[in-house]
C-alpha atoms as a PDB file:
ATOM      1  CA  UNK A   1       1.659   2.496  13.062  1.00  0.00           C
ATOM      2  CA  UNK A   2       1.299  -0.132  10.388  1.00  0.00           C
ATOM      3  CA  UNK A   3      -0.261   0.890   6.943  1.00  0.00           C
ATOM      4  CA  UNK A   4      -0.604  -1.026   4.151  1.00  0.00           C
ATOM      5  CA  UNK A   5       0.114   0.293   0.666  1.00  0.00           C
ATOM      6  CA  UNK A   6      -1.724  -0.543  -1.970  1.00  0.00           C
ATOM      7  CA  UNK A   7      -1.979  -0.535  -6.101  1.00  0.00           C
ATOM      8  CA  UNK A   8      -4.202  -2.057  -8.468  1.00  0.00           C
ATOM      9  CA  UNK A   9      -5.515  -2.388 -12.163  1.00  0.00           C
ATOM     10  CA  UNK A  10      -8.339  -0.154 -12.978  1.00  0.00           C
ATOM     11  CA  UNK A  11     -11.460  -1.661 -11.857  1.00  0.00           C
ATOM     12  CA  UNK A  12     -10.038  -3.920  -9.409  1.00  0.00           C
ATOM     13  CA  UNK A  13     -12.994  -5.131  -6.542  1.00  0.00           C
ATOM     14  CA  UNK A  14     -12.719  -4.723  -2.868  1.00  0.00           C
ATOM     15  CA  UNK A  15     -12.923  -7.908  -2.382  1.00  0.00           C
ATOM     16  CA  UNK A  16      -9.500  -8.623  -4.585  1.00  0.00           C
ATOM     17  CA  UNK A  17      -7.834  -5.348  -3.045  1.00  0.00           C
ATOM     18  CA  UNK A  18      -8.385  -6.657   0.555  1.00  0.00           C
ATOM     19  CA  UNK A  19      -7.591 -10.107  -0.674  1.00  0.00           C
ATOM     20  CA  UNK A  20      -4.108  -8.551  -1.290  1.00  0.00           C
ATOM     21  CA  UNK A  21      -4.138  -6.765   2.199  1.00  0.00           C
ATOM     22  CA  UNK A  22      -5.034  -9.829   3.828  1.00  0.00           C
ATOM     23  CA  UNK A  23      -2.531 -11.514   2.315  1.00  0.00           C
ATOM     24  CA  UNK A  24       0.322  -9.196   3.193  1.00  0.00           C
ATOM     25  CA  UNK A  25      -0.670  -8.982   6.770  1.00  0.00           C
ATOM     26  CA  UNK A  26      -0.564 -12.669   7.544  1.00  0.00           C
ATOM     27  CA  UNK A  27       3.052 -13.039   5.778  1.00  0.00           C
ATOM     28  CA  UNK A  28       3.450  -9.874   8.565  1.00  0.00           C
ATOM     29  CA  UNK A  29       2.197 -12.154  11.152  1.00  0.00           C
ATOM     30  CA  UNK A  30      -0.103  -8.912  11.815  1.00  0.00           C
ATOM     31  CA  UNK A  31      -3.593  -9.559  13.206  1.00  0.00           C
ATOM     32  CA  UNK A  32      -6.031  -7.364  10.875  1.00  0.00           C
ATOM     33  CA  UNK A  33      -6.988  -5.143  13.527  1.00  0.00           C
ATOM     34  CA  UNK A  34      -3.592  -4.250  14.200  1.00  0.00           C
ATOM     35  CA  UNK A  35      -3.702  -2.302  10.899  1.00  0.00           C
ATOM     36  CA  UNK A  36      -3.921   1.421  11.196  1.00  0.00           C
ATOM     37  CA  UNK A  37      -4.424   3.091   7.602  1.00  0.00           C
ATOM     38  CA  UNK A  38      -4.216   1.677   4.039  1.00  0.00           C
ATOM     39  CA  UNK A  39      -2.290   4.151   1.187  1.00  0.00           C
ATOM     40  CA  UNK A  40      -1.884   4.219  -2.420  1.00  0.00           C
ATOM     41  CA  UNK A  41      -1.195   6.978  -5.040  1.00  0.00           C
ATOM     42  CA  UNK A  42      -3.356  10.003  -5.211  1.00  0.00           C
ATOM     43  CA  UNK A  43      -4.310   9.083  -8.745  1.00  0.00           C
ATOM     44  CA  UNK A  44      -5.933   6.258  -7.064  1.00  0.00           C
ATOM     45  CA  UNK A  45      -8.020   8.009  -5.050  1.00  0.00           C
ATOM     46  CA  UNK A  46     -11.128   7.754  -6.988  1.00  0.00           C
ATOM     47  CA  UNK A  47     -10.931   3.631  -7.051  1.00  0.00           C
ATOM     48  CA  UNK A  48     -14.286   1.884  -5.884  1.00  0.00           C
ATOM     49  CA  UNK A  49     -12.551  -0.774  -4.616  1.00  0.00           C
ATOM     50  CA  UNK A  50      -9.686   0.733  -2.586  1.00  0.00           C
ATOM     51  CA  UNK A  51     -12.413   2.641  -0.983  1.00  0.00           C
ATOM     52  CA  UNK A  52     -14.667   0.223  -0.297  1.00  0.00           C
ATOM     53  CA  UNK A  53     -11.476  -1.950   1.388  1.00  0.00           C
ATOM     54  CA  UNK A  54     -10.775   1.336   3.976  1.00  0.00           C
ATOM     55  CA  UNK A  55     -14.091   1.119   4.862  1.00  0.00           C
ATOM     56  CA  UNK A  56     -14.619  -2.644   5.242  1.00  0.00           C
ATOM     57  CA  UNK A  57     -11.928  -2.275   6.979  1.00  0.00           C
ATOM     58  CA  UNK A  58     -12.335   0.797   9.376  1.00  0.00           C
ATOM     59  CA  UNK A  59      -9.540   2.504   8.304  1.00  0.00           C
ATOM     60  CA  UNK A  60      -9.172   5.731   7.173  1.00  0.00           C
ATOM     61  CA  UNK A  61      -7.204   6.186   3.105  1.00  0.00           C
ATOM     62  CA  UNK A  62      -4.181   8.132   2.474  1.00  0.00           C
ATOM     63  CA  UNK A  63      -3.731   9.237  -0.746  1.00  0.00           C
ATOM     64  CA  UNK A  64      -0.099  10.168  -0.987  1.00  0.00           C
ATOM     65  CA  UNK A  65       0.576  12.530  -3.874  1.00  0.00           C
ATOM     66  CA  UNK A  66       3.594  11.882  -6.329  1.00  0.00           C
ATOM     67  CA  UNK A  67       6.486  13.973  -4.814  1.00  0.00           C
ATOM     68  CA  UNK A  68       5.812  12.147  -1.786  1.00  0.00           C
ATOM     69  CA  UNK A  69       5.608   8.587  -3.386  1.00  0.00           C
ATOM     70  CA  UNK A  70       9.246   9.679  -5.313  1.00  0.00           C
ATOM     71  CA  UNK A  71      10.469  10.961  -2.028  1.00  0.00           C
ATOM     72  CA  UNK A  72       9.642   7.434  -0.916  1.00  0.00           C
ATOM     73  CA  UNK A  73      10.539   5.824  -3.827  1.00  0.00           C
ATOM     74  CA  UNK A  74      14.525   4.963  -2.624  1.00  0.00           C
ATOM     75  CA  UNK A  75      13.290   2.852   0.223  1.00  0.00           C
ATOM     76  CA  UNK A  76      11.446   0.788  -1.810  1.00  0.00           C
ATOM     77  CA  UNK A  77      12.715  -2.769  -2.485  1.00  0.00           C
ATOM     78  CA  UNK A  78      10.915  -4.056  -5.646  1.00  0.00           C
ATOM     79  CA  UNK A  79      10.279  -2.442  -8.810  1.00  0.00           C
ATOM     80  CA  UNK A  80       7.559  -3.057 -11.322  1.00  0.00           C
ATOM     81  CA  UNK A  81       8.879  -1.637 -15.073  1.00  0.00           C
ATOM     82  CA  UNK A  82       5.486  -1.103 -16.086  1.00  0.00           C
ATOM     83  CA  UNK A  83       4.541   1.341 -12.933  1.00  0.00           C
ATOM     84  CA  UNK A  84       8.409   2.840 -13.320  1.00  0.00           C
ATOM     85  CA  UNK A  85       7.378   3.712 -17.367  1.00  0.00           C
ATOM     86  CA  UNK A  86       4.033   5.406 -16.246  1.00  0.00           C
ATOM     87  CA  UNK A  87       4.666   6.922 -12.768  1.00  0.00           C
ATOM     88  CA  UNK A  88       8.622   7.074 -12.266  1.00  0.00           C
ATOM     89  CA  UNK A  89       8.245   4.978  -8.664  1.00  0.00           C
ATOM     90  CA  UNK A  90       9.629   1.895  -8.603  1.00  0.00           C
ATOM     91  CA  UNK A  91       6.264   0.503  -6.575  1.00  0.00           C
ATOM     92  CA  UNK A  92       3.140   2.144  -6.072  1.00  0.00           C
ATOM     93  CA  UNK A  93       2.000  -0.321  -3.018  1.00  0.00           C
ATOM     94  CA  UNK A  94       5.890  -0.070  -1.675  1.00  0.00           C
ATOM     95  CA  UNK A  95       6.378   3.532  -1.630  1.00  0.00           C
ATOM     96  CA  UNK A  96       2.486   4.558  -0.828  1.00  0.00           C
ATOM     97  CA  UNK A  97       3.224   2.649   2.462  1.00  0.00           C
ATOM     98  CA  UNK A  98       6.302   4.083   3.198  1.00  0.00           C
ATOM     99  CA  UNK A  99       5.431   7.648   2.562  1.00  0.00           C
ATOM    100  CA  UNK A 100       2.120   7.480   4.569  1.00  0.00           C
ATOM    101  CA  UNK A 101       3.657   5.591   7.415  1.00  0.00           C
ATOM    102  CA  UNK A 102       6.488   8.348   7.898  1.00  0.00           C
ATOM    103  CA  UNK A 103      10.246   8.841   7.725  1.00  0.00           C
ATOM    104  CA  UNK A 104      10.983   6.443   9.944  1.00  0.00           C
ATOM    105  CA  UNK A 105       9.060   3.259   9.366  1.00  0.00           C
ATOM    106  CA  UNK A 106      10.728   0.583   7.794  1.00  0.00           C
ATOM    107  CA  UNK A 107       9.329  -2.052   4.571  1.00  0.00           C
ATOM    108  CA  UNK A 108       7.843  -5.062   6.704  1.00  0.00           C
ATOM    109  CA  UNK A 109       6.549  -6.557   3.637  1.00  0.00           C
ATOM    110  CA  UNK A 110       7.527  -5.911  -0.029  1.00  0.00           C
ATOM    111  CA  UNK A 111       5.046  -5.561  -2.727  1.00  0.00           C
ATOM    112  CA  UNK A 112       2.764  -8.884  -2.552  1.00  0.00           C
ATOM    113  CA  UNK A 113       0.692  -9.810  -6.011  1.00  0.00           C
ATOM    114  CA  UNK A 114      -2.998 -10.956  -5.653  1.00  0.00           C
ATOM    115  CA  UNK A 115      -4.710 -11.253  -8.376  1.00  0.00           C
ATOM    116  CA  UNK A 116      -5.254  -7.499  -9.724  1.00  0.00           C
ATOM    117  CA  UNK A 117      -3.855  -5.828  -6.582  1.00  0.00           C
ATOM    118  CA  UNK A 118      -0.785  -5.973  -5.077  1.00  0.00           C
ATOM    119  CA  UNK A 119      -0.255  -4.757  -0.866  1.00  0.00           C
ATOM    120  CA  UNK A 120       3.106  -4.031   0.890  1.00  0.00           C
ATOM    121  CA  UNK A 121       3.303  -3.319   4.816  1.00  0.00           C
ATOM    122  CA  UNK A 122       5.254  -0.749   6.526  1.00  0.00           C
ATOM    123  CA  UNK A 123       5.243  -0.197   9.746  1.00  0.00           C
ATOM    124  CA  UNK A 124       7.350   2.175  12.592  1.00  0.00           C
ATOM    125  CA  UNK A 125      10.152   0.449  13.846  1.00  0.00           C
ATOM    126  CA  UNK A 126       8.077  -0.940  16.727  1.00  0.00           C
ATOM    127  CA  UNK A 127       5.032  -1.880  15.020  1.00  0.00           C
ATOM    128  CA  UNK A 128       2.994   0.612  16.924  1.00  0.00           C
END
Protein backbone atom coordinates (compact mmCIF):
# COMPACT_ATOMS: atom_id res chain seq x y z
CA UNK A 1 0.00 0.00 0.00
CA UNK A 2 1.36 3.45 -0.67
CA UNK A 3 -0.78 6.55 0.38
CA UNK A 4 0.07 9.84 0.20
CA UNK A 5 -0.70 12.31 2.97
CA UNK A 6 -1.64 15.44 2.37
CA UNK A 7 -2.21 19.21 3.98
CA UNK A 8 -2.91 22.44 2.59
CA UNK A 9 -3.94 26.20 3.10
CA UNK A 10 -7.58 26.82 2.90
CA UNK A 11 -8.58 27.14 -0.59
CA UNK A 12 -5.74 25.41 -2.05
CA UNK A 13 -6.67 24.01 -6.00
CA UNK A 14 -6.42 20.50 -7.15
CA UNK A 15 -4.25 21.28 -9.42
CA UNK A 16 -1.57 22.66 -6.60
CA UNK A 17 -2.59 19.67 -4.17
CA UNK A 18 -1.70 17.06 -6.88
CA UNK A 19 1.19 19.22 -7.89
CA UNK A 20 2.46 18.34 -4.35
CA UNK A 21 1.50 14.56 -4.79
CA UNK A 22 3.21 14.44 -7.94
CA UNK A 23 6.00 15.79 -6.62
CA UNK A 24 6.43 13.45 -3.69
CA UNK A 25 5.93 10.41 -5.77
CA UNK A 26 8.70 11.03 -8.25
CA UNK A 27 11.31 11.85 -5.28
CA UNK A 28 9.61 8.10 -4.31
CA UNK A 29 10.60 6.92 -7.64
CA UNK A 30 6.76 5.72 -7.52
CA UNK A 31 4.92 5.57 -10.85
CA UNK A 32 1.43 7.47 -10.16
CA UNK A 33 -0.56 4.52 -10.61
CA UNK A 34 1.24 2.74 -8.08
CA UNK A 35 -0.54 5.02 -5.56
CA UNK A 36 -3.31 3.45 -3.60
CA UNK A 37 -5.19 6.19 -1.38
CA UNK A 38 -4.38 9.86 -0.56
CA UNK A 39 -5.06 11.03 3.46
CA UNK A 40 -5.17 14.15 5.32
CA UNK A 41 -6.90 15.32 8.58
CA UNK A 42 -10.58 14.91 9.02
CA UNK A 43 -10.92 18.65 9.34
CA UNK A 44 -9.89 18.58 5.83
CA UNK A 45 -12.40 16.65 4.61
CA UNK A 46 -14.57 19.25 3.20
CA UNK A 47 -11.51 20.76 0.88
CA UNK A 48 -12.49 21.19 -2.93
CA UNK A 49 -9.27 20.59 -3.91
CA UNK A 50 -8.15 17.50 -1.95
CA UNK A 51 -11.26 16.05 -3.32
CA UNK A 52 -11.05 16.87 -6.59
CA UNK A 53 -7.12 15.36 -6.48
CA UNK A 54 -8.71 11.67 -5.15
CA UNK A 55 -10.79 11.77 -7.89
CA UNK A 56 -8.45 12.94 -10.67
CA UNK A 57 -6.67 10.57 -9.39
CA UNK A 58 -8.90 7.40 -8.84
CA UNK A 59 -8.27 7.05 -5.48
CA UNK A 60 -10.41 6.80 -2.80
CA UNK A 61 -9.75 9.79 0.55
CA UNK A 62 -9.09 8.90 4.03
CA UNK A 63 -9.87 11.27 6.38
CA UNK A 64 -8.02 10.25 9.49
CA UNK A 65 -9.50 11.81 12.61
CA UNK A 66 -7.17 13.50 15.30
CA UNK A 67 -6.50 10.66 17.85
CA UNK A 68 -5.38 8.77 15.00
CA UNK A 69 -3.15 11.56 13.41
CA UNK A 70 -1.57 11.99 17.34
CA UNK A 71 -1.31 8.27 17.52
CA UNK A 72 0.72 8.76 14.36
CA UNK A 73 2.21 11.74 15.25
CA UNK A 74 5.72 9.98 16.89
CA UNK A 75 6.63 8.50 13.56
CA UNK A 76 6.62 11.54 11.96
CA UNK A 77 9.96 13.12 10.96
CA UNK A 78 9.32 16.88 10.34
CA UNK A 79 7.43 19.29 12.24
CA UNK A 80 5.73 22.44 11.13
CA UNK A 81 5.28 24.96 14.48
CA UNK A 82 2.44 26.52 12.96
CA UNK A 83 0.35 23.03 12.44
CA UNK A 84 1.94 21.87 16.11
CA UNK A 85 0.22 25.44 17.68
CA UNK A 86 -3.21 24.65 15.97
CA UNK A 87 -3.52 20.82 15.81
CA UNK A 88 -0.82 19.33 18.35
CA UNK A 89 0.75 16.96 15.28
CA UNK A 90 3.91 17.68 14.33
CA UNK A 91 2.75 17.21 10.35
CA UNK A 92 -0.55 16.93 9.02
CA UNK A 93 0.70 15.37 5.46
CA UNK A 94 3.36 13.11 7.65
CA UNK A 95 1.15 11.63 10.12
CA UNK A 96 -2.22 11.51 7.78
CA UNK A 97 -0.03 9.07 5.71
CA UNK A 98 1.17 7.12 8.32
CA UNK A 99 -2.03 6.61 10.16
CA UNK A 100 -4.03 5.69 6.97
CA UNK A 101 -1.35 3.44 5.64
CA UNK A 102 -1.28 1.30 8.99
CA UNK A 103 0.97 0.34 11.89
CA UNK A 104 3.40 -0.96 9.99
CA UNK A 105 4.26 1.20 7.03
CA UNK A 106 7.18 3.17 7.21
CA UNK A 107 7.77 7.37 6.08
CA UNK A 108 9.07 6.92 2.35
CA UNK A 109 8.94 10.54 1.90
CA UNK A 110 8.81 13.35 4.52
CA UNK A 111 6.58 16.26 4.23
CA UNK A 112 7.36 17.89 0.62
CA UNK A 113 6.25 21.84 0.16
CA UNK A 114 4.52 22.86 -3.17
CA UNK A 115 3.28 25.83 -3.33
CA UNK A 116 0.10 25.81 -0.85
CA UNK A 117 0.19 22.03 -0.26
CA UNK A 118 2.58 19.97 1.07
CA UNK A 119 2.49 15.62 0.35
CA UNK A 120 4.48 12.94 2.29
CA UNK A 121 4.49 9.11 1.16
CA UNK A 122 4.19 6.16 3.28
CA UNK A 123 4.09 3.07 2.22
CA UNK A 124 4.15 -0.88 3.84
CA UNK A 125 7.45 -2.07 4.14
CA UNK A 126 7.27 -3.63 0.67
CA UNK A 127 5.65 -1.00 -1.21
CA UNK A 128 2.64 -3.11 -1.90
Amino acid sequence: MIVAGVGCRKGASGQEIDAAIEAALEVAGYAPERLSAIATSDGKGSEVGIIEAAAGRGVRLVLVTPGDLEAAGPRTQSSSPRVKQLMGIPSVAEAAALAACGPEAILIVPRLSVGPATCAIAATEDGS
